[in-house]
Each structure stands twice: as structure tokens, then as C-alpha cells.
Protein backbone atom coordinates (compact mmCIF):
# COMPACT_ATOMS: atom_id res chain seq x y z
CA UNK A 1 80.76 91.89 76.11
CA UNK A 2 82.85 93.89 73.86
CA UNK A 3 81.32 97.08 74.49
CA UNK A 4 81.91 97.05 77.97
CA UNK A 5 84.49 99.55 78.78
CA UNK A 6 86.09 101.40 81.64
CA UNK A 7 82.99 103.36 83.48
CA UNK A 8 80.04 101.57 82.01
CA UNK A 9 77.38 100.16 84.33
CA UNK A 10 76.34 96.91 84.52
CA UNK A 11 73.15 96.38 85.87
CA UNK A 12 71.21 93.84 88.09
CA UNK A 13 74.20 91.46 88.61
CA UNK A 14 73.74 88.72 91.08
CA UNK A 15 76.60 87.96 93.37
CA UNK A 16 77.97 84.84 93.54
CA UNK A 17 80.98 84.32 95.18
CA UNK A 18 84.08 85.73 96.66
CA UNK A 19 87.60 85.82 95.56
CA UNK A 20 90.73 85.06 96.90
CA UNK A 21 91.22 88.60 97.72
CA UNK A 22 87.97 89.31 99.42
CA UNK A 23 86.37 90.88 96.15
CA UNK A 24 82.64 90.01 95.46
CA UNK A 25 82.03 87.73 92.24
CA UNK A 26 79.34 87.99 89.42
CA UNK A 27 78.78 87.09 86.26
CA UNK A 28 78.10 88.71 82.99
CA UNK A 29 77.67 87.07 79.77
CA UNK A 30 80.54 84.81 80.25
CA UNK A 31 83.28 87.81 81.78
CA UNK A 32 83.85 87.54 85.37
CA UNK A 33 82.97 90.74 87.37
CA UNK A 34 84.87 91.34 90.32
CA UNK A 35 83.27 94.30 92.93
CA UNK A 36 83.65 95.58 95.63
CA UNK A 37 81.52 96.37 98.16
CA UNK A 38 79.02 93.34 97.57
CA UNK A 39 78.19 90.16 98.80
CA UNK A 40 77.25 86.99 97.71
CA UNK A 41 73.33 87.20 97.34
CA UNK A 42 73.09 90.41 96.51
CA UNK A 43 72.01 91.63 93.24
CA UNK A 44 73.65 95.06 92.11
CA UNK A 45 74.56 97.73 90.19
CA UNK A 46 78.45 97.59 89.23
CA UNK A 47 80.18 100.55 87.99
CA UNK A 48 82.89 99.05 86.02
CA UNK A 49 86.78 100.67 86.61
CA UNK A 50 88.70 98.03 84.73
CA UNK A 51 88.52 95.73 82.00
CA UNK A 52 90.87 93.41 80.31
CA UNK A 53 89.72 90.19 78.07
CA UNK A 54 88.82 87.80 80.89
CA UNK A 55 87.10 89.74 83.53
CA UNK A 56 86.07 93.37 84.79
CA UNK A 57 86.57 95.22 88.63
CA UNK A 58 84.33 97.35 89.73
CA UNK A 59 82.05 99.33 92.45
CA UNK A 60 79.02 98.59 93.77
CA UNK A 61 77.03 102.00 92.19
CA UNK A 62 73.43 100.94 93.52
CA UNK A 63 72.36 97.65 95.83
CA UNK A 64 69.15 96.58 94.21
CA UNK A 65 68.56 93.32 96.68
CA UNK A 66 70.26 92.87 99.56
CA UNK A 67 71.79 89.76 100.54
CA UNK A 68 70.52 87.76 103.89
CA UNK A 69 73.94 87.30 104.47
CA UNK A 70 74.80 90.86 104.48
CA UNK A 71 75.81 92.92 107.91
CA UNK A 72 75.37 96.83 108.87
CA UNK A 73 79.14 97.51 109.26
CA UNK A 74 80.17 98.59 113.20
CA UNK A 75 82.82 101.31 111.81
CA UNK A 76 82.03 104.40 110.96
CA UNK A 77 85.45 104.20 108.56
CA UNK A 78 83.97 101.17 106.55
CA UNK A 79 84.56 101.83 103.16
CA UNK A 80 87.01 104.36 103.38
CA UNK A 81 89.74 102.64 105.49
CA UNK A 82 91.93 99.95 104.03
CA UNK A 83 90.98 97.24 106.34
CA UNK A 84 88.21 95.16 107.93
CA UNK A 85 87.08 94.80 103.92
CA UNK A 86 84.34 92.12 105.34
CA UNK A 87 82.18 93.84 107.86
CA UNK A 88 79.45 93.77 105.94
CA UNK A 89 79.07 90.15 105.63
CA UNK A 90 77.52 88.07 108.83
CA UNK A 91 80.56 86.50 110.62
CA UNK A 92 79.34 83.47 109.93
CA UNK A 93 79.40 83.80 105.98
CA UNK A 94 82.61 85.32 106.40
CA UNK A 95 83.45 81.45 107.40
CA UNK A 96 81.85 79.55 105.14
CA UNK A 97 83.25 81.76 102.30
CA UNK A 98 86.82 81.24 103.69
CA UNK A 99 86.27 77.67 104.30
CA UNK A 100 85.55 77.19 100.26
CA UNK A 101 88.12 79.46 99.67
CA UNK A 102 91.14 76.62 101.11
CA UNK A 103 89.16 73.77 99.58
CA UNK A 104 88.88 75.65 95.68
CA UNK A 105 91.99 76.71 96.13
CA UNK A 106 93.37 73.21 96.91
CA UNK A 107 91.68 71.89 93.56
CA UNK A 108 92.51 74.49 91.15
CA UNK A 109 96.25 74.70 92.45
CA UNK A 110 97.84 72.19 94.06
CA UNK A 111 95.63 69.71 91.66
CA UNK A 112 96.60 67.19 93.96
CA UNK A 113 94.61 64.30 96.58
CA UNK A 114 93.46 65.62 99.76
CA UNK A 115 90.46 65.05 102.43
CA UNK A 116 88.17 67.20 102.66
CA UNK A 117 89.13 69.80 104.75
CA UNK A 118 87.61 70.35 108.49
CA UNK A 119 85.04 72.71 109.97
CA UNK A 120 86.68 76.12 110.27
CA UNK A 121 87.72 77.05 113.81
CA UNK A 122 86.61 80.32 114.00
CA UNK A 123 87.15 83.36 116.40
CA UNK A 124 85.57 83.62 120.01
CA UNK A 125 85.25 86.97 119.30
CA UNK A 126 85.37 89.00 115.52
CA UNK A 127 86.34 92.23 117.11
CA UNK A 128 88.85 93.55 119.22
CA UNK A 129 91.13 89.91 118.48
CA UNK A 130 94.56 92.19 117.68
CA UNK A 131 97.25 92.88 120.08
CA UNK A 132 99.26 94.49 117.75
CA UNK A 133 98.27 97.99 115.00
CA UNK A 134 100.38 100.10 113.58
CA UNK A 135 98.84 103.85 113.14
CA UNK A 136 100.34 106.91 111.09
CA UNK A 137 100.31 110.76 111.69
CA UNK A 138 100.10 112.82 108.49
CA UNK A 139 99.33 116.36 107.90
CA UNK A 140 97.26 115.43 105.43
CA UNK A 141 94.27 114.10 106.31
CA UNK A 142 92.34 112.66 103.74
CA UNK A 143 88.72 114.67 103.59
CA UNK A 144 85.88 113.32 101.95
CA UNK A 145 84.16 114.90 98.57
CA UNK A 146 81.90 116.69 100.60
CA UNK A 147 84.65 118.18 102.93
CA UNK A 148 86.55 118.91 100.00
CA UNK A 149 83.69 120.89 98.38
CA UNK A 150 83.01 123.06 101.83
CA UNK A 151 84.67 126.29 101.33
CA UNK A 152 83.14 127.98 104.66
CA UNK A 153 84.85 125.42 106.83
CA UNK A 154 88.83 125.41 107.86
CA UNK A 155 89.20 121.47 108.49
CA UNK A 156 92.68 121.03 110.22
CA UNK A 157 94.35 118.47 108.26
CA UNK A 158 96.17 116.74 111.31
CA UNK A 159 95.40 112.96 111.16
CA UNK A 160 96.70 109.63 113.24
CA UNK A 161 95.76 106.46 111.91
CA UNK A 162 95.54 104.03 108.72
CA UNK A 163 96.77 105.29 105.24
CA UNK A 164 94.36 105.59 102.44
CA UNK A 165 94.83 102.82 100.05
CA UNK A 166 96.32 103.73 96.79
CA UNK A 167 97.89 106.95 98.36
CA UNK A 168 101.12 107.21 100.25
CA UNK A 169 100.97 110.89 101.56
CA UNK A 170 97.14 110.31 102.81
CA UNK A 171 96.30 109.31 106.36
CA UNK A 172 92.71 108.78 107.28
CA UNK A 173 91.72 109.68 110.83
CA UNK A 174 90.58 107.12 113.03
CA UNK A 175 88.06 107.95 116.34
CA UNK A 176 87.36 104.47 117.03
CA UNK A 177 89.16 101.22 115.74
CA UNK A 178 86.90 98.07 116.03
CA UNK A 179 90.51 95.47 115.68
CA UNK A 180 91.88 96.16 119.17
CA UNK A 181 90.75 97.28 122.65
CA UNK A 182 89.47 100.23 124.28
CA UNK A 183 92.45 101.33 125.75
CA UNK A 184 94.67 101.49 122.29
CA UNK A 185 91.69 103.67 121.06
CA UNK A 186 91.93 105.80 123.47
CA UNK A 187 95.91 106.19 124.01
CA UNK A 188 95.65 106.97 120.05
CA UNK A 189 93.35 109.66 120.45
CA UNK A 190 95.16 111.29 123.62
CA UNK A 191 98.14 111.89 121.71
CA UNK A 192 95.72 113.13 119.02
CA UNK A 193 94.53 115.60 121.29
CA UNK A 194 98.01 116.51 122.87
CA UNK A 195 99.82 117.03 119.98
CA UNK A 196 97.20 119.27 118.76
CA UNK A 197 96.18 121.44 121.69
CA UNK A 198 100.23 121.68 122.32
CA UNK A 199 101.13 121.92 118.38
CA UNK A 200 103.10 119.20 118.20
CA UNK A 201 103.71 118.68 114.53
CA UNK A 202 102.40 115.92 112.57
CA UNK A 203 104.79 113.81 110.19
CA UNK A 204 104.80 115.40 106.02
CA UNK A 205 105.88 112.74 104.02
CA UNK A 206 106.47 114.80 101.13
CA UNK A 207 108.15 117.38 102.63
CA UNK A 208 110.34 115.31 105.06
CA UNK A 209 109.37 117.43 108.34
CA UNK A 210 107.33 116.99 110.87
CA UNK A 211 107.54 115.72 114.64
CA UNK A 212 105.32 112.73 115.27
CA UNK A 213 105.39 109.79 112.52
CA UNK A 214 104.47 106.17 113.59
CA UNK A 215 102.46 104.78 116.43
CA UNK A 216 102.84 101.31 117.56
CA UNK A 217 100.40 99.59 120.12
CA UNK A 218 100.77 96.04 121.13
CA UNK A 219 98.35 94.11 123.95
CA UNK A 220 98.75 91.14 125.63
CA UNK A 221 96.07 88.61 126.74
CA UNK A 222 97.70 89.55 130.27
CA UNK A 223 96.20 92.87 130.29
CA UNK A 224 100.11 94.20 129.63
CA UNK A 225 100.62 97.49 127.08
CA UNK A 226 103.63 98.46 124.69
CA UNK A 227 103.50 101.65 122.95
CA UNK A 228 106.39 102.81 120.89
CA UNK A 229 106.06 106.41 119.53
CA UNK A 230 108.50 106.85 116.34
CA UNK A 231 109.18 110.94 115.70
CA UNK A 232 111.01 111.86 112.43
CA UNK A 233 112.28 115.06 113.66
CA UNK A 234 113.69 114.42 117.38
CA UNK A 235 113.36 116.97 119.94
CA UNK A 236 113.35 115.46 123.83
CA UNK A 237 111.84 119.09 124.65
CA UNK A 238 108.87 118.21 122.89
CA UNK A 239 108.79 114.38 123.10
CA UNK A 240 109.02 113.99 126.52
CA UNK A 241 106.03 115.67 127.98
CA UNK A 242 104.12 113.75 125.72
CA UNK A 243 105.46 110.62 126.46
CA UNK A 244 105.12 112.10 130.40
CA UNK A 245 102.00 112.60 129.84
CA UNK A 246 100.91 109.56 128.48
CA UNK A 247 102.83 107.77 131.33
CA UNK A 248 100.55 109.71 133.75
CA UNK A 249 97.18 109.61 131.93
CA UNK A 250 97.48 105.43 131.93
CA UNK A 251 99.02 103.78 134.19
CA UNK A 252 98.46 100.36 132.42
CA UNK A 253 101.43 101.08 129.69
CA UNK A 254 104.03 98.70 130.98
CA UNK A 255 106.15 99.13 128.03
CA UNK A 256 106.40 103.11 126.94
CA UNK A 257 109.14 103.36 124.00
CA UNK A 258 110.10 105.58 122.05
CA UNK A 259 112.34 105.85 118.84
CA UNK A 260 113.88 108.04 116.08
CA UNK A 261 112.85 107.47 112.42
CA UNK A 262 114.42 109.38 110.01
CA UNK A 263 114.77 107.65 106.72
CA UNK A 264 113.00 106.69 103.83
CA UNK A 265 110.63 104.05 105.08
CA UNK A 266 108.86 103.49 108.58
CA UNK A 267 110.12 100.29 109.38
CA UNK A 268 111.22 99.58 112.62
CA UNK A 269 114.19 96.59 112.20
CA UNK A 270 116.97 98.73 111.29
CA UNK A 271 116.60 101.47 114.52
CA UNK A 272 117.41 101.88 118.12
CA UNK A 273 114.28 101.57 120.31
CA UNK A 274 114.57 103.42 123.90
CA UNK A 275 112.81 103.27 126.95
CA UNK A 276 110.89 106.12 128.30
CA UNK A 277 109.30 104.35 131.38
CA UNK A 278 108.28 100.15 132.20
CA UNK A 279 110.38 97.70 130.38
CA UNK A 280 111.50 96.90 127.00
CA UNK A 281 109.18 94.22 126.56
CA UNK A 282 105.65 92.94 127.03
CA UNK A 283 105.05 89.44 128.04
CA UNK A 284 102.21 86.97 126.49
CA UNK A 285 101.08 83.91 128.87
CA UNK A 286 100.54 80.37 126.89
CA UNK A 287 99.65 77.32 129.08
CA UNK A 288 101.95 78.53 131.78
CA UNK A 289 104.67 79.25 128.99
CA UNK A 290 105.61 83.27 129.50
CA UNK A 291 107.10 84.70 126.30
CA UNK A 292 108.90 88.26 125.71
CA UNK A 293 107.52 90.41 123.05
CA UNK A 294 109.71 93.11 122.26
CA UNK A 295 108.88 96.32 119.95
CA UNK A 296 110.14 94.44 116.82
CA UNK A 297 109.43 90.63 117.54
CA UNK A 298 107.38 89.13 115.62
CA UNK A 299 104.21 87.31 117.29
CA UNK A 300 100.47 85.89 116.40
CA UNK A 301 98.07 89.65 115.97
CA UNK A 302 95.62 87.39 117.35
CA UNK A 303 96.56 86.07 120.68
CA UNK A 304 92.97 83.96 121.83
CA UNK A 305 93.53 82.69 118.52
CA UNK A 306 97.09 81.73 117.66
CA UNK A 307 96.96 79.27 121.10
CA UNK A 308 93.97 77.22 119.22
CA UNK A 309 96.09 77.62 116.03
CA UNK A 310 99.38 76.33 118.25
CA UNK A 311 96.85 73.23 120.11
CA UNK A 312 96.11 72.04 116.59
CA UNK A 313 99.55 72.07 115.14
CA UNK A 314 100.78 70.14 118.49
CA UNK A 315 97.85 68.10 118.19
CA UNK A 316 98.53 67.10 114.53
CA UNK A 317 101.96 66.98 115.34
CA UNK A 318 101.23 63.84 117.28
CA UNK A 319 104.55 63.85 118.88
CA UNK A 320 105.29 61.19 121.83
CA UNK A 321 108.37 62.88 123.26
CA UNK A 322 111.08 61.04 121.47
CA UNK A 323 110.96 62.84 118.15
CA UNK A 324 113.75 65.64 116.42
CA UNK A 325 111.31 68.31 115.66
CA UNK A 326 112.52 71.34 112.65
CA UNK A 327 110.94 74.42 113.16
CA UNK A 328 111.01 76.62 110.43
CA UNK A 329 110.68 80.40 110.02
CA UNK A 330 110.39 79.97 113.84
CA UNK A 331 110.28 83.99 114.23
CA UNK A 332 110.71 84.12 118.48
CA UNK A 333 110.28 80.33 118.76
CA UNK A 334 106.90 80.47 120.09
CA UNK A 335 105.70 77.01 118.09
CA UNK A 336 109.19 75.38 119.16
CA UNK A 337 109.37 76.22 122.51
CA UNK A 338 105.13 75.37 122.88
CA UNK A 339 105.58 72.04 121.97
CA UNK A 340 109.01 71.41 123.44
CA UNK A 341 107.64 69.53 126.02
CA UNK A 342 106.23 66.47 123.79
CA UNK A 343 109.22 66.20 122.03
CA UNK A 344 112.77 64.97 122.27
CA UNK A 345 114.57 68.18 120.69
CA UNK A 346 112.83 70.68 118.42
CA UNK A 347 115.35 72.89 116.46
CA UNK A 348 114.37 76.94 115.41
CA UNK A 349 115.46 78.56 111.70
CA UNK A 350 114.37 82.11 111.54
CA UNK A 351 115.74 84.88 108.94
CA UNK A 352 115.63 87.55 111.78
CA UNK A 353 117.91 87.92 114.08
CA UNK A 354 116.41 89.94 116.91
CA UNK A 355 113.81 87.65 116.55
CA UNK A 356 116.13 84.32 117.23
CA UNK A 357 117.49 86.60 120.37
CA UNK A 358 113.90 86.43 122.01
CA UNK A 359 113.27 82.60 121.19
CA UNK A 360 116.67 82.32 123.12
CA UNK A 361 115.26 84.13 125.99
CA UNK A 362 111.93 82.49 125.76
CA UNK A 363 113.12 79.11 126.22
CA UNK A 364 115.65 80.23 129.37
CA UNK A 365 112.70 81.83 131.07
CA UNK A 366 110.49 79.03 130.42
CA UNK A 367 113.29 76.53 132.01
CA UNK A 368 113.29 74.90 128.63
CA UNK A 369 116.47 73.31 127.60
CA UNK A 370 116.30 71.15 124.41
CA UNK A 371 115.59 74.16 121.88
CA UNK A 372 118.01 75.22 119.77
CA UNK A 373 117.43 78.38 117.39
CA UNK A 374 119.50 79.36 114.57
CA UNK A 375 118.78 82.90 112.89
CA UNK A 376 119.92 83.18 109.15
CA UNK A 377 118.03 82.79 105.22
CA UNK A 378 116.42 79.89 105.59
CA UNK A 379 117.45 78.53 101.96
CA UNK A 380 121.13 78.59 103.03
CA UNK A 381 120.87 77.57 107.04
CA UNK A 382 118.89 74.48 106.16
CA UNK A 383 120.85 72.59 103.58
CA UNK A 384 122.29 69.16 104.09
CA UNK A 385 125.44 69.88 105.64
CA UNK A 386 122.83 71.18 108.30
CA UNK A 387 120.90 68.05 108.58
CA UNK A 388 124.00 66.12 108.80
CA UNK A 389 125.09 68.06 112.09
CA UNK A 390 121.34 68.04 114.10
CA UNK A 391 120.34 64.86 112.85
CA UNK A 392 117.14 64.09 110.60
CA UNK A 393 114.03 65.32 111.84
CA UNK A 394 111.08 62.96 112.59
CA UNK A 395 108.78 66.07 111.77
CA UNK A 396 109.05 68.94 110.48
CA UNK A 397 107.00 71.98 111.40
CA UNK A 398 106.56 75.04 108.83
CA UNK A 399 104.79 78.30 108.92
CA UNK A 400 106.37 80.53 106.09
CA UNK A 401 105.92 84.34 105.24
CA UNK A 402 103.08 84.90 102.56
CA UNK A 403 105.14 84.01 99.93
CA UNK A 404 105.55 79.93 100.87
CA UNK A 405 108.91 78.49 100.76
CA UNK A 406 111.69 78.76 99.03
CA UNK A 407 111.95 75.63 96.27
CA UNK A 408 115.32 75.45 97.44
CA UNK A 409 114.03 74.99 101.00
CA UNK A 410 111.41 72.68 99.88
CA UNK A 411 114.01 70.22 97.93
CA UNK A 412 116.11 70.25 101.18
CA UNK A 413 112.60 69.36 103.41
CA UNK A 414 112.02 66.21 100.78
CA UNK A 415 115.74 65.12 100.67
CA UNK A 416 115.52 65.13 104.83
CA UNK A 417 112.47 62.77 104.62
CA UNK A 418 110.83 63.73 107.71
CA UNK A 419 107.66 60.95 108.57
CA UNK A 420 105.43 63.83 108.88
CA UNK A 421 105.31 67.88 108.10
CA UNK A 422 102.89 70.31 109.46
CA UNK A 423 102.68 73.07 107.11
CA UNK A 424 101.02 75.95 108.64
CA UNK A 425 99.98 79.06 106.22
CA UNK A 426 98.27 82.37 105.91
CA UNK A 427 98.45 82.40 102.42
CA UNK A 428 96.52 79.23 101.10
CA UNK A 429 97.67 80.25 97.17
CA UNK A 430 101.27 80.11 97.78
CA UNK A 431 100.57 76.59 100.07
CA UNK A 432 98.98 74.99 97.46
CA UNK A 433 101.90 75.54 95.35
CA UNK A 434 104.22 74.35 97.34
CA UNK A 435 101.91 71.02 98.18
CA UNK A 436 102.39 70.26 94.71
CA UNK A 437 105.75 70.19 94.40
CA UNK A 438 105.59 67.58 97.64
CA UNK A 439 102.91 66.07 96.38
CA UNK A 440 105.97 62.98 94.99
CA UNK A 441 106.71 61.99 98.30
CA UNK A 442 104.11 63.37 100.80
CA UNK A 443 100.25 62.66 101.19
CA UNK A 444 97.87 65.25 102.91
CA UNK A 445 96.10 63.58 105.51
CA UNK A 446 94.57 66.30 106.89
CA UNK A 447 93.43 70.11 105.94
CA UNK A 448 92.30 72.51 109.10
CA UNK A 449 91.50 75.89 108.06
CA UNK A 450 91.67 78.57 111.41
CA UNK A 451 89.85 81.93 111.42
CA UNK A 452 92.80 84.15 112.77
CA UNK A 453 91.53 87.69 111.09
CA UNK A 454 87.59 87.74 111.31
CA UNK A 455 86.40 91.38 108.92
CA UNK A 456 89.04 90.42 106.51
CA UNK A 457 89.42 87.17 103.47
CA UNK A 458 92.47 86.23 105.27
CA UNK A 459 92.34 82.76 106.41
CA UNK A 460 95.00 80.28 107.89
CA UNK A 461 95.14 76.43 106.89
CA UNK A 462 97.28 74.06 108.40
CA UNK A 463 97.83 70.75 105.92
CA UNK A 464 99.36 67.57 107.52
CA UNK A 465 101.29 65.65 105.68
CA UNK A 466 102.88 62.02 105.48
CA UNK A 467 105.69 60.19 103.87
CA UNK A 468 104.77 58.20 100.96
């Protein structure tokens, strides 16, 4: 074990897990191999890349068995592009995998008592599920070795879609896009064509120069479009008969934005976002419930998905229309204003405040009237001076960032004393942590894992649990 160092080759290895991350796992002589590129079953070749006491990463250099469970990718851009890590694994592995994944990571971190988790629900369908990517223009396409090494050939370096992982100023070129529908794919690959055939200049993050930077594309299960176009240097001259052009070449953008980006980063929270043609907003349809998207709310990628997600939380909510319900990290108070109607009052904490602005809205256009959103940190809104003012809530509902809660926010959650808490979670890690510091004064009754992000390890849990 000693002598294995950065690029040495381990050979026949037989798979036998995943991690956390997605990574394949194998064993040699005691050191756990982590790879890439593999699946459990297969037996392989591993070219290690890094090595520290405990364990080694590395690449799959040669598949020697395959595994049954293994899958020919769909996308061309496996392998190279950052996401969709698990599209070589059958989707039903991909379940099973992320299944054990909430129930070892239950044991080995929160340590605590719990059921044994439920079948996975997983996705109707484990392409096309997102409403909402985010592409890139660069004028620096990555090229592969073999482009690289072909002198004859002038490859124009223009590219529009997902960065390279591991380098900032690299942007690899997507044709087709297997995450969300035909349409975004081709919208994406008209403006491709425009801005090159009319020379519109793509974004140089090094330089700081360029015309076209971001492109955001957001569906709705309602067949409604949003795409917001983000140029770093702003000229209407050149803008606008794109965005005209666009306009004409599909009629189904309801929502054509645009907006100026010219700062450091490419986030979208801080700018003004304009309206070329259609509205400001798209709107997604839940049981009858219509709710506003706007360019920077934040709402479910996968819409099919996040209404089996909402059922279950309602569901295992098991409200009877007389309980004060807490929603926390709200974002636009889709969870509060879905179950509003089974309970007495349910009350919305969310950091952002645009976002708070479209719960608001929401719950007007919805004729729903005993919501209540506040928009602030959620550390410092919910305290007990709080509590004191809205009353104590019968149940408290939860669906944190990645990071979990706040232990400030989770002191203030056991000093309420709500009968029940639904903690919903797309990070399982950071929910078993925090389900051990409740552990004192809650019990987990129930553990539902959710497939929201089929291709990928990601995997959502929601944990009931019950005062002591």
C-alpha cells in the first residue's frame, strides 16, 4: 500500500459501491479507492491521481468487466461535461444506490434511532425533468486532445454552454442537452448560430470583453418559456435583433428578458432584469394553485417532481386545518401556500427578499389569505421574541440550503416545541447532522427519500419527526 503513489495503476479492482458524491468505490488492500467513471460491478483498471493515508481517487484507465448494471450514456458530452455524472448506470441502480446512500448515511452520522427508510419515489421520467439551466458563452471553447493536436484545422473557439470543471475560463459546447426540453436546445443553439453568422462576440472572462455572457432558460409544466440573455458589454444595436429575432423564430417564449452583467461574478440577485417582449414572469400550475416564477425566484428544477415531493410533505404533515404551521427557508412560499388549505395559518421565513415578494403575490393570486411571509437571515427572524408574536407552531416545516440549519436556528426550533417537524433536504450529510442535535427531544418516525435529479448522486429525503 505504501508504494502506491500519484499515477500508478491499480489493476483488476472490483467496484463496490458509491460515495456520497457519486464516485465509484473499490478496495485495495485495506485503502479505499475512489474512481470515477465506474460502477458498482465492474472490475477495472484505476489510474490513481491522488493519494493520502486513508484512501486514493482515481480514473477508470481500462474496464476489464462490465457491470450488468452499467448504461451506454445518451450524451455525446458524457465524460467531458460537469453534469449528469450517472448516465452510465441503469436508472434503476441509480435508485437503489441513492436509497443506501440516506440509510448509511443516517447510521454513520446522525448515529441515532430511525425506521427504515421507504421505497424511493423515483422520477416518471430521468431525462428532460429540469425547467430551469443556466448556459455560458466563452471564447474559449474547450477542444479535446485530439483537436488540440490538429494543426491543419482552424476550430473557432466560440462556445455556449456548461463550464469545464476545474477551469473557470473554459466553456464546453453543448449541441444537445439531455436535462431539459427540445425547445431550450434549440433556442440555445439559435443564438449559437446568430451570434456567429452576425459576429456577435462571445463573453472573455479573462480579458473582461465580450458581448454575450449568460443564458438562462426556465420551463414550466404549462408549456410557458423564460429566457433571460445577460451581455457583459451592452449595446441595444446589437442586442436587440437578436433578442428580435429570437422573439420571431419562437413564438412560445412568453417571458424574453434581458439584462446587463458587468461585474465580477454572473449572478443574477444584485441586477436589473428588463423586458424585451411577454411578461416578467412565467407561471407554474400546482393542483389548481398558479405560482409566479420570476428570472431570479427560486423554484423546484424539477417540476413533475417537486409536486410528489410537496404531496408527501403535506401528507406527512398530517395537518387537520386547525394547526400554526412555520415554514422555513420558504424561498417564494410554494410549500406554505400548497398546504395552506389544511391548515389554520402557515407562516414563511426566507433570507431573500425578491423571493418573499413572489410568495406575497402567490398567495394574493391564489385567493389565499392566512400566509404570512417574512424575508430576513433566518437565525435572527426566528428567535423567541418571534415566536412570542405568531404564536407556537403545531408543526414546523423545513427545507434548508445544502448546508442544513443554522444551530442557532435549530436551538430556537427545539425551544418552540412544535408536536411534529418535517425536515425536507437535498443534502442528506448535513440532515443527519442536524437530526442529531434533535435527536434529545424529537423521534424520526419516518424517512422518505425522493428522486428529484435522476443522472446525478443527488437525492432528497424528507425525515418526520415527533416530540419526545
Amino acid at each position: 500500500m505504501s508504494k502506491i503513489k500519484k499515477n500508478f495503476l491499480l489493476e483488476n479492482l472490483e467496484v463496490i459501491d458509491t460515495s456520497s458524491e457519486g464516485k465509484a468505490i473499490a478496495k485495495h488492500e485495506g485503502l479505499v479507492v475512489f474512481i470515477e467513471g465506474a460502477v458498482p460491478g465492474d472490475v477495472v483498471d484505476v489510474m490513481v491521481h491522488r493519494k493520502k493515508n486513508s484512501f486514493a481517487e482515481g480514473k477508470v484507465h481500462l474496464l476489464k468487466t462490465p457491470s450488468p448494471q452499467r448504461e451506454t450514456p445518451a450524451c455525446s458530452h458524457f465524460g467531458i461535461c460537469g453534469g449528469c455524472k450517472w448516465q452510465h448506470f441503469k436508472y434503476e441502480a441509480q435508485l437503489y444506490y441513492k436509497q443506501k446512500h440516506v440509510q448509511d448515511t443516517l447510521e454513520r452520522l446522525a448515529k441515532v434511532n430511525y425506521p427504515m427508510p421507504q421505497p424511493i419515489v423515483g422520477n416518471a421520467s430521468p431525462y428532460y425533468y429540469r425547467n430551469k439551466l443556466e448556459f455560458s458563452f466563452s471564447n474559449k471553447k474547450w477542444l479535446t486532445l485530439e483537436q488540440i493536436n490538429d494543426k491543419e484545422t482552424d476550430y473557432d473557439r466560440n462556445a455556449v454552454g456548461f463550464h469545464i470543471p476545474g477551469f473557470f475560463d473554459k466553456v464546453l459546447d453543448i449541441d444537445h442537452c439531455y436535462l431539459q426540453n427540445e425547445l431550450s436546445n434549440n433556442v440555445r443553439n439559435a443564438i449559437r448560430h446568430y451570434a456567429l453568422t452576425n459576429k456577435v462576440s462571445f463573453y472573455d472572462i479573462k480579458n473582461k470583453s465580450g458581448c454575450l455572457r449568460t443564458l438562462m432558460i426556465r420551463t414550466t409544466s404549462t408549456s410557458e418559456t423564460m429566457v433571460l440573455l445577460a451581455v457583459y458589454e451592452y449595446d441595444e444595436t446589437i442586442l436587440f435583433p437578436l433578442l428580435e429575432h429570437l422573439k420571431n423564430q419562437f413564438p412560445e417564449i412568453t417571458a424574453l428578458l434581458y439584462t446587463h452583467s458587468h461585474k465580477a461574478n454572473d449572478t443574477l440577485s444584485d441586477l436589473d432584469i428588463h423586458v424585451y417582449s411577454g411578461k416578467a414572469y412565467i407561471t407554474e400550475s400546482m393542483e389548481g394553485l398558479q405560482f409566479k416564477i420570476s428570472a431570479k425566484s427560486f423554484y423546484q428544477t424539477n417540476s413533475l417532481q417537486a409536486y410528489e415531493l410537496y404531496k408527501l410533505t403535506r401528507q406527512l404533515a398530517g395537518l387537520t386545518g386547525q394547526e400554526l404551521v412555520y415554514d422555513l427557508y420558504t424561498g417564494t412560499g410554494t410549500i406554505a401556500n400548497f398546504v395552506a388549505k389544511q391548515a389554520k395559518q402557515v407562516i414563511g421565513i426566507e433570507y431573500v427578499a425578491d423571493a418573499i415578494v413572489d410568495a406575497k403575490a402567490n398567495a394574493t393570486l391564489n385567493g389565499i389569505n392566512n400566509t404570512l411571509f417574512y424575508a430576513g437571515d433566518m437565525k435572527n427572524v426566528l428567535n423567541p421574541a418571534f415566536i412570542a408574536t405568531h404564536g407556537k407552531p403545531d408543526v414546523i416545516i423545513t427545507d434548508p440550503p445544502r448546508a442544513g440549519m443554522h444551530e442557532d436556528v435549530v436551538k430556537v426550533i427545539i425551544n418552540a416545541a412544535p408536536q411534529k417537524i418535517i425536515y425536507v433536504s437535498c443534502n442528506p450529510s448535513t440532515q443527519a447532522r442536524d437530526l442529531a442535535l434533535l435527536d434529545a427531544h424529537y423521534q424520526i418516525t419516518h424517512v422518505q427519500p425522493v428522486d428529484m435529479f435522476p443522472q446525478t448522486a443527488h437525492v432528497e429525503n424528507i425525515v418526520v419527526l415527533e416530540l419526545r
